[in-house]
PDB file of N, CA and C in Angstrom:
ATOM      1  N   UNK A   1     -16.793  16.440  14.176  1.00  0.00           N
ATOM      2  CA  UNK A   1     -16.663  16.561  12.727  1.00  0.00           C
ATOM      3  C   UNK A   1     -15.504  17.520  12.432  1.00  0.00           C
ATOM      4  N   UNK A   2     -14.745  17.090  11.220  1.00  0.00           N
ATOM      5  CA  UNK A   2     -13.324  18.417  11.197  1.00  0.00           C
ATOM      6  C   UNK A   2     -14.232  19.222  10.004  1.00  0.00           C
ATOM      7  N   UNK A   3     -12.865  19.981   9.807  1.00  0.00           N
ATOM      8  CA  UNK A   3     -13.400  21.569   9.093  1.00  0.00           C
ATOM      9  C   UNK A   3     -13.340  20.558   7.118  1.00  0.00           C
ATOM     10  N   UNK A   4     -12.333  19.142   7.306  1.00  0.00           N
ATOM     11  CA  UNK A   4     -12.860  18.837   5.951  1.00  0.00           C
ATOM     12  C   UNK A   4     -14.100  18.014   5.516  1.00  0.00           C
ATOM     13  N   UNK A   5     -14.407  17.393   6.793  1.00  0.00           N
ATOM     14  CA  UNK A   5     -15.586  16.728   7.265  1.00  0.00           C
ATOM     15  C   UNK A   5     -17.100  18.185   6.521  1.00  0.00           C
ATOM     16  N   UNK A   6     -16.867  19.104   7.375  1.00  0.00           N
ATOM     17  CA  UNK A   6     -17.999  20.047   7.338  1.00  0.00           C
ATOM     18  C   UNK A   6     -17.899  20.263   5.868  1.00  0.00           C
ATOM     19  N   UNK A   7     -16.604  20.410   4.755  1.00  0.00           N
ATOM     20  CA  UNK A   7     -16.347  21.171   3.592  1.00  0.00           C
ATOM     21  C   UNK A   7     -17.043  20.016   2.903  1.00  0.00           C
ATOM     22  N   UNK A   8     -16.804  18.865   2.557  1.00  0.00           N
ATOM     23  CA  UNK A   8     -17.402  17.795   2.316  1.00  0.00           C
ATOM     24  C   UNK A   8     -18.705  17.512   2.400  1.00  0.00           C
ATOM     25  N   UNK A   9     -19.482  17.883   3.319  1.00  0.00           N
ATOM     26  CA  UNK A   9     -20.600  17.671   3.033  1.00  0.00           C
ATOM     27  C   UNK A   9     -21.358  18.979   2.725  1.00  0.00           C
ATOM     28  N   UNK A  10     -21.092  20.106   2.519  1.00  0.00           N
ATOM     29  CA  UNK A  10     -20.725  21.284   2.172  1.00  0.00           C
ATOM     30  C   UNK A  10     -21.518  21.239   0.635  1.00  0.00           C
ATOM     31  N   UNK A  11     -20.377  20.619   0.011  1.00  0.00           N
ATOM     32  CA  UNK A  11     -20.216  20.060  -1.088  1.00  0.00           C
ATOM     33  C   UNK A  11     -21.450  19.096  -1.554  1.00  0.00           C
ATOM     34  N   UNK A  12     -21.341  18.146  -0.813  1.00  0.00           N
ATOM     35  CA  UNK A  12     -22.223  16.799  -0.993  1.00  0.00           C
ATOM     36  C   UNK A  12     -24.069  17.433  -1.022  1.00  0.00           C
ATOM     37  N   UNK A  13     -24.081  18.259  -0.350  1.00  0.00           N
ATOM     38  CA  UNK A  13     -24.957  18.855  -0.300  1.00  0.00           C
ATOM     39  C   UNK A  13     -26.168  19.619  -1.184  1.00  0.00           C
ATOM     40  N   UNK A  14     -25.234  19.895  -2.232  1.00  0.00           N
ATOM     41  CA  UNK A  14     -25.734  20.449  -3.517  1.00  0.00           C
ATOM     42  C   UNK A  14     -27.074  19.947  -3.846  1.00  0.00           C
ATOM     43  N   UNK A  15     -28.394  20.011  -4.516  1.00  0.00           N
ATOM     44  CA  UNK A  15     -29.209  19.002  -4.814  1.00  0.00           C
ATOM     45  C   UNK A  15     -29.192  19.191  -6.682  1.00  0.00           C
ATOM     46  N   UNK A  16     -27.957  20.013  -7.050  1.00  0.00           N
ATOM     47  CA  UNK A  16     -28.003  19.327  -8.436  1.00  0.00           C
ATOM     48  C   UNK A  16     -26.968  18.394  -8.425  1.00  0.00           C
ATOM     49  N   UNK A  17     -25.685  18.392  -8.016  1.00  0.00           N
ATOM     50  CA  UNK A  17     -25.098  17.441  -7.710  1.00  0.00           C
ATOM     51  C   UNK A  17     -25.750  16.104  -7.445  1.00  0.00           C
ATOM     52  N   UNK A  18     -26.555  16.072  -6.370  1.00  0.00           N
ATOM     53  CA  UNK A  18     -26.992  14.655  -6.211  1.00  0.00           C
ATOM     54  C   UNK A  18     -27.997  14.542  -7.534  1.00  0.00           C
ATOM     55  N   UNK A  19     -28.511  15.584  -7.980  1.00  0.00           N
ATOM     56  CA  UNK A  19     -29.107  15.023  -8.770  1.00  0.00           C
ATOM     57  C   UNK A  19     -28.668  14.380  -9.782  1.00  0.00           C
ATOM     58  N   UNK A  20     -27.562  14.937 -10.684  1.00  0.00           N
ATOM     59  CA  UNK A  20     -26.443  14.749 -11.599  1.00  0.00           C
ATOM     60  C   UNK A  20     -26.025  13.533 -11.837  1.00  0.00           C
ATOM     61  N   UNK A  21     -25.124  13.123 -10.363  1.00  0.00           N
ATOM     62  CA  UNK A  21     -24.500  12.117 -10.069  1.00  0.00           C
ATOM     63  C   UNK A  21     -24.527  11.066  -8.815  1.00  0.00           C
ATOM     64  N   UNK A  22     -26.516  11.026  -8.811  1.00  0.00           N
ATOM     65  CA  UNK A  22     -27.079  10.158  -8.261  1.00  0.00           C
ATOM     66  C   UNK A  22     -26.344   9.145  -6.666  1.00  0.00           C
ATOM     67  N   UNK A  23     -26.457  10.547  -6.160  1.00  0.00           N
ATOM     68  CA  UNK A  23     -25.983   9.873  -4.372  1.00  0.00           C
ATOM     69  C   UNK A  23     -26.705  10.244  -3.967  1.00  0.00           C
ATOM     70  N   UNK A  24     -26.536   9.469  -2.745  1.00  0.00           N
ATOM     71  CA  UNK A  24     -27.219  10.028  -1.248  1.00  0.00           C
ATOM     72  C   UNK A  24     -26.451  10.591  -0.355  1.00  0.00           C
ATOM     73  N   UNK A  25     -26.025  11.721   0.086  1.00  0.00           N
ATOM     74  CA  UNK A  25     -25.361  12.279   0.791  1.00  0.00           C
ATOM     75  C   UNK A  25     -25.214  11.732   2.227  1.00  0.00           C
ATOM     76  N   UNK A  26     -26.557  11.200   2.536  1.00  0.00           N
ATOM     77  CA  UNK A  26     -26.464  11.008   4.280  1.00  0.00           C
ATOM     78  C   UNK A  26     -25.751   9.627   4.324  1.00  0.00           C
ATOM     79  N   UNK A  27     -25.090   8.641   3.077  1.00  0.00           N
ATOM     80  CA  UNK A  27     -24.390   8.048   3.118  1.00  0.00           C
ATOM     81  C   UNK A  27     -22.522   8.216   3.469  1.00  0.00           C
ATOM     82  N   UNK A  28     -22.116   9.370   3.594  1.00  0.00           N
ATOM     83  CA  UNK A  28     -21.182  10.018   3.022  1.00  0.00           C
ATOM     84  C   UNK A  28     -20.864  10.687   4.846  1.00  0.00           C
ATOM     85  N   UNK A  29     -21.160   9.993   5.717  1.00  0.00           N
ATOM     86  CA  UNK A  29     -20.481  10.461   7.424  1.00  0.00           C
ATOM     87  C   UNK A  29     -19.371  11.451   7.048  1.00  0.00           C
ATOM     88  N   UNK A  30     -18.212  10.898   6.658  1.00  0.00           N
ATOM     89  CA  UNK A  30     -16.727  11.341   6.944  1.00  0.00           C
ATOM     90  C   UNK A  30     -16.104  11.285   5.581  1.00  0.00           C
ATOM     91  N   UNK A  31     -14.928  11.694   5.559  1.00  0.00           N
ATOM     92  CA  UNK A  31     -14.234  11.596   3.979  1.00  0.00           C
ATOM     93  C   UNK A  31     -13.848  10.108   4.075  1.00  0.00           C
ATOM     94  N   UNK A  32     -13.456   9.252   4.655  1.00  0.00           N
ATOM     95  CA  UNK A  32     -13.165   7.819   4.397  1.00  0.00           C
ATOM     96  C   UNK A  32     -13.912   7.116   3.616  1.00  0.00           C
ATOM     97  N   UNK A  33     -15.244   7.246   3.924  1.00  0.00           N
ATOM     98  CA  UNK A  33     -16.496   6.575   3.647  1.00  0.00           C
ATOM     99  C   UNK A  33     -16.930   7.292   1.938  1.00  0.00           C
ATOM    100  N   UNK A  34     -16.553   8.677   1.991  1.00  0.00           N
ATOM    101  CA  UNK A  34     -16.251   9.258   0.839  1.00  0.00           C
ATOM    102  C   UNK A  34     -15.098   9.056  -0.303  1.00  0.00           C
ATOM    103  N   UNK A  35     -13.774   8.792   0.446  1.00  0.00           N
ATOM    104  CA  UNK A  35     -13.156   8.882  -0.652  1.00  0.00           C
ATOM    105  C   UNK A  35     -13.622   6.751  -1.333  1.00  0.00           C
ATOM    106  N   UNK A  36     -13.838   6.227  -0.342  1.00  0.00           N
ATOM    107  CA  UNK A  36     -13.638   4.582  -0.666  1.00  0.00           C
ATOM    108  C   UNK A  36     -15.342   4.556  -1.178  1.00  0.00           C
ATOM    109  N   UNK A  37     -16.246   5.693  -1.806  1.00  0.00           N
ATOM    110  CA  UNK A  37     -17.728   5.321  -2.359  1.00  0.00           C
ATOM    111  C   UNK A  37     -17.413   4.846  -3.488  1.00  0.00           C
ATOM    112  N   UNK A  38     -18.007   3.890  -4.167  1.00  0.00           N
ATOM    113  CA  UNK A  38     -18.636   3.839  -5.417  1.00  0.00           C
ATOM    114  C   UNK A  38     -18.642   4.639  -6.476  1.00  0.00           C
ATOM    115  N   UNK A  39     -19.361   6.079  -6.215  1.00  0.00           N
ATOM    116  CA  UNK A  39     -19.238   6.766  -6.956  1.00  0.00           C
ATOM    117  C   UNK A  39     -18.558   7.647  -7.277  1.00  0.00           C
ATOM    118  N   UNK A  40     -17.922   7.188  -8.518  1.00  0.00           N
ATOM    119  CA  UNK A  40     -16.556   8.396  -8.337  1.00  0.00           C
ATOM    120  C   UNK A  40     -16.567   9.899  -8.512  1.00  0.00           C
ATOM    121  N   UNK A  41     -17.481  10.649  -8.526  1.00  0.00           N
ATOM    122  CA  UNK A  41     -17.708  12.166  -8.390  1.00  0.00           C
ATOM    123  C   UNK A  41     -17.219  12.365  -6.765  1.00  0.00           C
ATOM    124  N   UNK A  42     -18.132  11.521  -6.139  1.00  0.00           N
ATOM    125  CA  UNK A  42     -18.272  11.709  -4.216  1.00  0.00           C
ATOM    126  C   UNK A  42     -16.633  10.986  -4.502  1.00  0.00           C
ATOM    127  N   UNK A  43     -16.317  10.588  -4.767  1.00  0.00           N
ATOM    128  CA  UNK A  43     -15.180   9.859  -4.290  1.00  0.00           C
ATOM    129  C   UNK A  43     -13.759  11.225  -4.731  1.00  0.00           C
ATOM    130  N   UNK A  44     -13.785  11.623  -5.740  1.00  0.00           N
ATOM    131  CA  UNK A  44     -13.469  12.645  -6.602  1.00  0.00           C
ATOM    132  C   UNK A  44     -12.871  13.982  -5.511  1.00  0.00           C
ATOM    133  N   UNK A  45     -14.390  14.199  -5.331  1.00  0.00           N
ATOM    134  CA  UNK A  45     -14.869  15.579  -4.328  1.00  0.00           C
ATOM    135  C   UNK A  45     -13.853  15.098  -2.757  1.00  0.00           C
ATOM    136  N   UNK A  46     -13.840  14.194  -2.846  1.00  0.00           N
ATOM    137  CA  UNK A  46     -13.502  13.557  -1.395  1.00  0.00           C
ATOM    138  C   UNK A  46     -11.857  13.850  -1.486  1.00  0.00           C
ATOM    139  N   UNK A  47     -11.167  13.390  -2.509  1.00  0.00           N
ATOM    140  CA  UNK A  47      -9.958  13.632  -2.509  1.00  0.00           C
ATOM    141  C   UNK A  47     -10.002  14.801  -2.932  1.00  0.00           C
ATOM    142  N   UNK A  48      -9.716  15.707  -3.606  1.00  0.00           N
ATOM    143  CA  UNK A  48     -10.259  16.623  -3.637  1.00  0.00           C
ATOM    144  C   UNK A  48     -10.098  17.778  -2.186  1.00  0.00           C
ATOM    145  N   UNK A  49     -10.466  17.817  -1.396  1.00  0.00           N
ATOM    146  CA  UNK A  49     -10.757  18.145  -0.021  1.00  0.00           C
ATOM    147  C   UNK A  49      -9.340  17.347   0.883  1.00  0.00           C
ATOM    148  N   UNK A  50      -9.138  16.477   1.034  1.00  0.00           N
ATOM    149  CA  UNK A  50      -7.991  15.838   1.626  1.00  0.00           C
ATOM    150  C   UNK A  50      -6.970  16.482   1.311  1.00  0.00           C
ATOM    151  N   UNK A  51      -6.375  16.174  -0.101  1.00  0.00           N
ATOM    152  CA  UNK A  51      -5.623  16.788  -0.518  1.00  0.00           C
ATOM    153  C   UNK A  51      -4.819  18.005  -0.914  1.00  0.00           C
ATOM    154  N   UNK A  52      -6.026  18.761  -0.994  1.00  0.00           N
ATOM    155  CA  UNK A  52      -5.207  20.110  -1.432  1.00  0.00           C
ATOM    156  C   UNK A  52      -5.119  20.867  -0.107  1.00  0.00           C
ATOM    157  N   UNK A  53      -6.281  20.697   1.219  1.00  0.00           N
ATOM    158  CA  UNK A  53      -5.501  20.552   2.598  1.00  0.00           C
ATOM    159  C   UNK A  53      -5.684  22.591   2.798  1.00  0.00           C
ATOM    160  N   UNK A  54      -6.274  23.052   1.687  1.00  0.00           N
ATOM    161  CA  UNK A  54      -6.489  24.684   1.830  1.00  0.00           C
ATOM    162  C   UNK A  54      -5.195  25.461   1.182  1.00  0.00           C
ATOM    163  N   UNK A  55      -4.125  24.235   0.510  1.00  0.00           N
ATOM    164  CA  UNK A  55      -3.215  25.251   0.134  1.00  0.00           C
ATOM    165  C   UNK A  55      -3.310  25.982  -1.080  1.00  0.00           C
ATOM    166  N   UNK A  56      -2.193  26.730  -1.648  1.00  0.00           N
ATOM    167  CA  UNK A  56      -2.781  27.658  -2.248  1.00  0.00           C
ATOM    168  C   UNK A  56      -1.420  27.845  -3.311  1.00  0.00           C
ATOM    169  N   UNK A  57      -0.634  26.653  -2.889  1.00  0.00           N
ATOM    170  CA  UNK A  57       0.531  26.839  -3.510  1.00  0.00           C
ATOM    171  C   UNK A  57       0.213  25.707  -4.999  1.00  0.00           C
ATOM    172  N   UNK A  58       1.153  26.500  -5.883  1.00  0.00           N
ATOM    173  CA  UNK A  58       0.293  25.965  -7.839  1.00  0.00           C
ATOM    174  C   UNK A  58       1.112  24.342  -7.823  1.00  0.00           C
ATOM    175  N   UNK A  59       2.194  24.008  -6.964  1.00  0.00           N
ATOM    176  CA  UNK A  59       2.238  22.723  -7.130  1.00  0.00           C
ATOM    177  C   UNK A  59       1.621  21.599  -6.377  1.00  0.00           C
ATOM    178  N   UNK A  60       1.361  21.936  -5.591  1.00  0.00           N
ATOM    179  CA  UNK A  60       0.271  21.150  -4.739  1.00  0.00           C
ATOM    180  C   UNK A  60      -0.872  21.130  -5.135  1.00  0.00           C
ATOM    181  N   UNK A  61      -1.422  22.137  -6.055  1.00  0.00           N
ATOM    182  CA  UNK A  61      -2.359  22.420  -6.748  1.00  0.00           C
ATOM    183  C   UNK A  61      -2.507  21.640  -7.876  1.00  0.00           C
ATOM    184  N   UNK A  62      -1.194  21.396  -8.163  1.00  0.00           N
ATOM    185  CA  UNK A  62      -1.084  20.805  -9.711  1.00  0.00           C
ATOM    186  C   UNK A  62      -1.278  19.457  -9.054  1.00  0.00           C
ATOM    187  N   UNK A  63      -0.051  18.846  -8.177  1.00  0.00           N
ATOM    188  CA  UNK A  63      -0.312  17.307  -7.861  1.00  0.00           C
ATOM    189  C   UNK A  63      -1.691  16.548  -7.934  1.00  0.00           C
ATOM    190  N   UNK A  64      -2.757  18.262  -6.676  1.00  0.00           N
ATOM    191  CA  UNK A  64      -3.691  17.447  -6.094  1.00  0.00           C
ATOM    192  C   UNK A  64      -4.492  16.835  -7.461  1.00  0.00           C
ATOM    193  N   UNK A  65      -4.621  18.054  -8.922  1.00  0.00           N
ATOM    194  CA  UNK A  65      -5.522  18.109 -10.045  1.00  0.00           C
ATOM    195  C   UNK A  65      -4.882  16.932 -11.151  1.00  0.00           C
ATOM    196  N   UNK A  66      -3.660  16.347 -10.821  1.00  0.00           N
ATOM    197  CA  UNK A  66      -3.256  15.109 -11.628  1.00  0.00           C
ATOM    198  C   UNK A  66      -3.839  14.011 -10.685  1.00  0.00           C
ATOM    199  N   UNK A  67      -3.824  13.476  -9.619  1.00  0.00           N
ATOM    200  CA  UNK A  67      -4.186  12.616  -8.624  1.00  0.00           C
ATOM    201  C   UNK A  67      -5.469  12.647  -9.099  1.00  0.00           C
ATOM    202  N   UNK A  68      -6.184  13.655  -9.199  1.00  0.00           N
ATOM    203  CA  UNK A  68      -8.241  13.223  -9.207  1.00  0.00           C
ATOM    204  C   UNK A  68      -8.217  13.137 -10.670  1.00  0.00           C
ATOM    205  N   UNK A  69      -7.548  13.587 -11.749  1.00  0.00           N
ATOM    206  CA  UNK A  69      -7.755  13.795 -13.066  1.00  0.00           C
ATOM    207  C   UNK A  69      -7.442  11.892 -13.420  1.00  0.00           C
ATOM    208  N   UNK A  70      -6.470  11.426 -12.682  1.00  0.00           N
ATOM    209  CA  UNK A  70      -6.330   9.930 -13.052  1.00  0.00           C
ATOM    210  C   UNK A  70      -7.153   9.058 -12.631  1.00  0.00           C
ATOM    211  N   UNK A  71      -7.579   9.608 -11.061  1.00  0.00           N
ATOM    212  CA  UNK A  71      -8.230   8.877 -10.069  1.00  0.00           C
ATOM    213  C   UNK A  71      -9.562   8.430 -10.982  1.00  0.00           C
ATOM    214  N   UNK A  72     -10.153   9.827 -11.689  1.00  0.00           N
ATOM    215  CA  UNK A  72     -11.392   9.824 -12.738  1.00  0.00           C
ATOM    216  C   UNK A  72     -11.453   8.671 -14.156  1.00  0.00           C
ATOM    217  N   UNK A  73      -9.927   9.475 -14.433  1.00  0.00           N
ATOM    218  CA  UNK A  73     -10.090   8.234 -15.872  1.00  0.00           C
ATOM    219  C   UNK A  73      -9.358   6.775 -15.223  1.00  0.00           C
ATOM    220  N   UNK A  74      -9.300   6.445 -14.865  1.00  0.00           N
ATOM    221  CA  UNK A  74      -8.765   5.101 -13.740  1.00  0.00           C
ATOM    222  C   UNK A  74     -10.900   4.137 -13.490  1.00  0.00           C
ATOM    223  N   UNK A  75     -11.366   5.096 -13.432  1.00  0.00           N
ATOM    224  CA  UNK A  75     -12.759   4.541 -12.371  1.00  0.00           C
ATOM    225  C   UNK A  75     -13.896   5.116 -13.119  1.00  0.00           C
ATOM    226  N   UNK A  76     -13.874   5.873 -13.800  1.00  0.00           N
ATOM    227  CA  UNK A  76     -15.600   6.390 -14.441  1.00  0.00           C
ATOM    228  C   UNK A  76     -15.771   5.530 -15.700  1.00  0.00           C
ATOM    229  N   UNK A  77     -16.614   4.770 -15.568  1.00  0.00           N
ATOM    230  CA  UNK A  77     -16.694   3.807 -16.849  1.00  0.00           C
ATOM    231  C   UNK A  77     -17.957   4.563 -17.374  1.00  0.00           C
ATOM    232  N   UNK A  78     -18.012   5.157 -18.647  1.00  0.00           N
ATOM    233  CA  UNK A  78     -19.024   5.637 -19.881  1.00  0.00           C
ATOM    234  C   UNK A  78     -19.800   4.251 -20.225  1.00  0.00           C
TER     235      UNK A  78
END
């Protein structure tokens, strides 16, 4: 398992989260299986983790928060 593997389910882990936004975590192995779910929170969280990769720099920061901010309104149907 890698260190985004462990952060990921880290994450996934939460039980208001699942409660919230109705997953099952033990579906969710690896970030692949995460970023390509259904649900776009887990899917969200997934890029999320890939992407920003631990950096710390504000444009990579910015990219990663336009990428999930579209990724969201692109896929969450109200």
């Amino acid at each position: 398992m890698t260190n985004k593997e462990r952060m990921l389910h880290m994450v996934l882990d939460d039980q208001k989260l699942q409660e919230l936004y109705d997953y099952n975590k033990s579906e969710y192995e690896d970030l692949y299986t995460a970023m390509n779910s259904e649900n776009v929170v887990v899917a969200a969280v997934a890029r999320i983790i890939k992407n920003l990769d631990g950096s710390i720099d504000e444009s990579v920061q910015k990219k990663v928060y336009m990428t999930v901010f579209n990724y969201i309104n692109d896929n969450y149907l109200l």
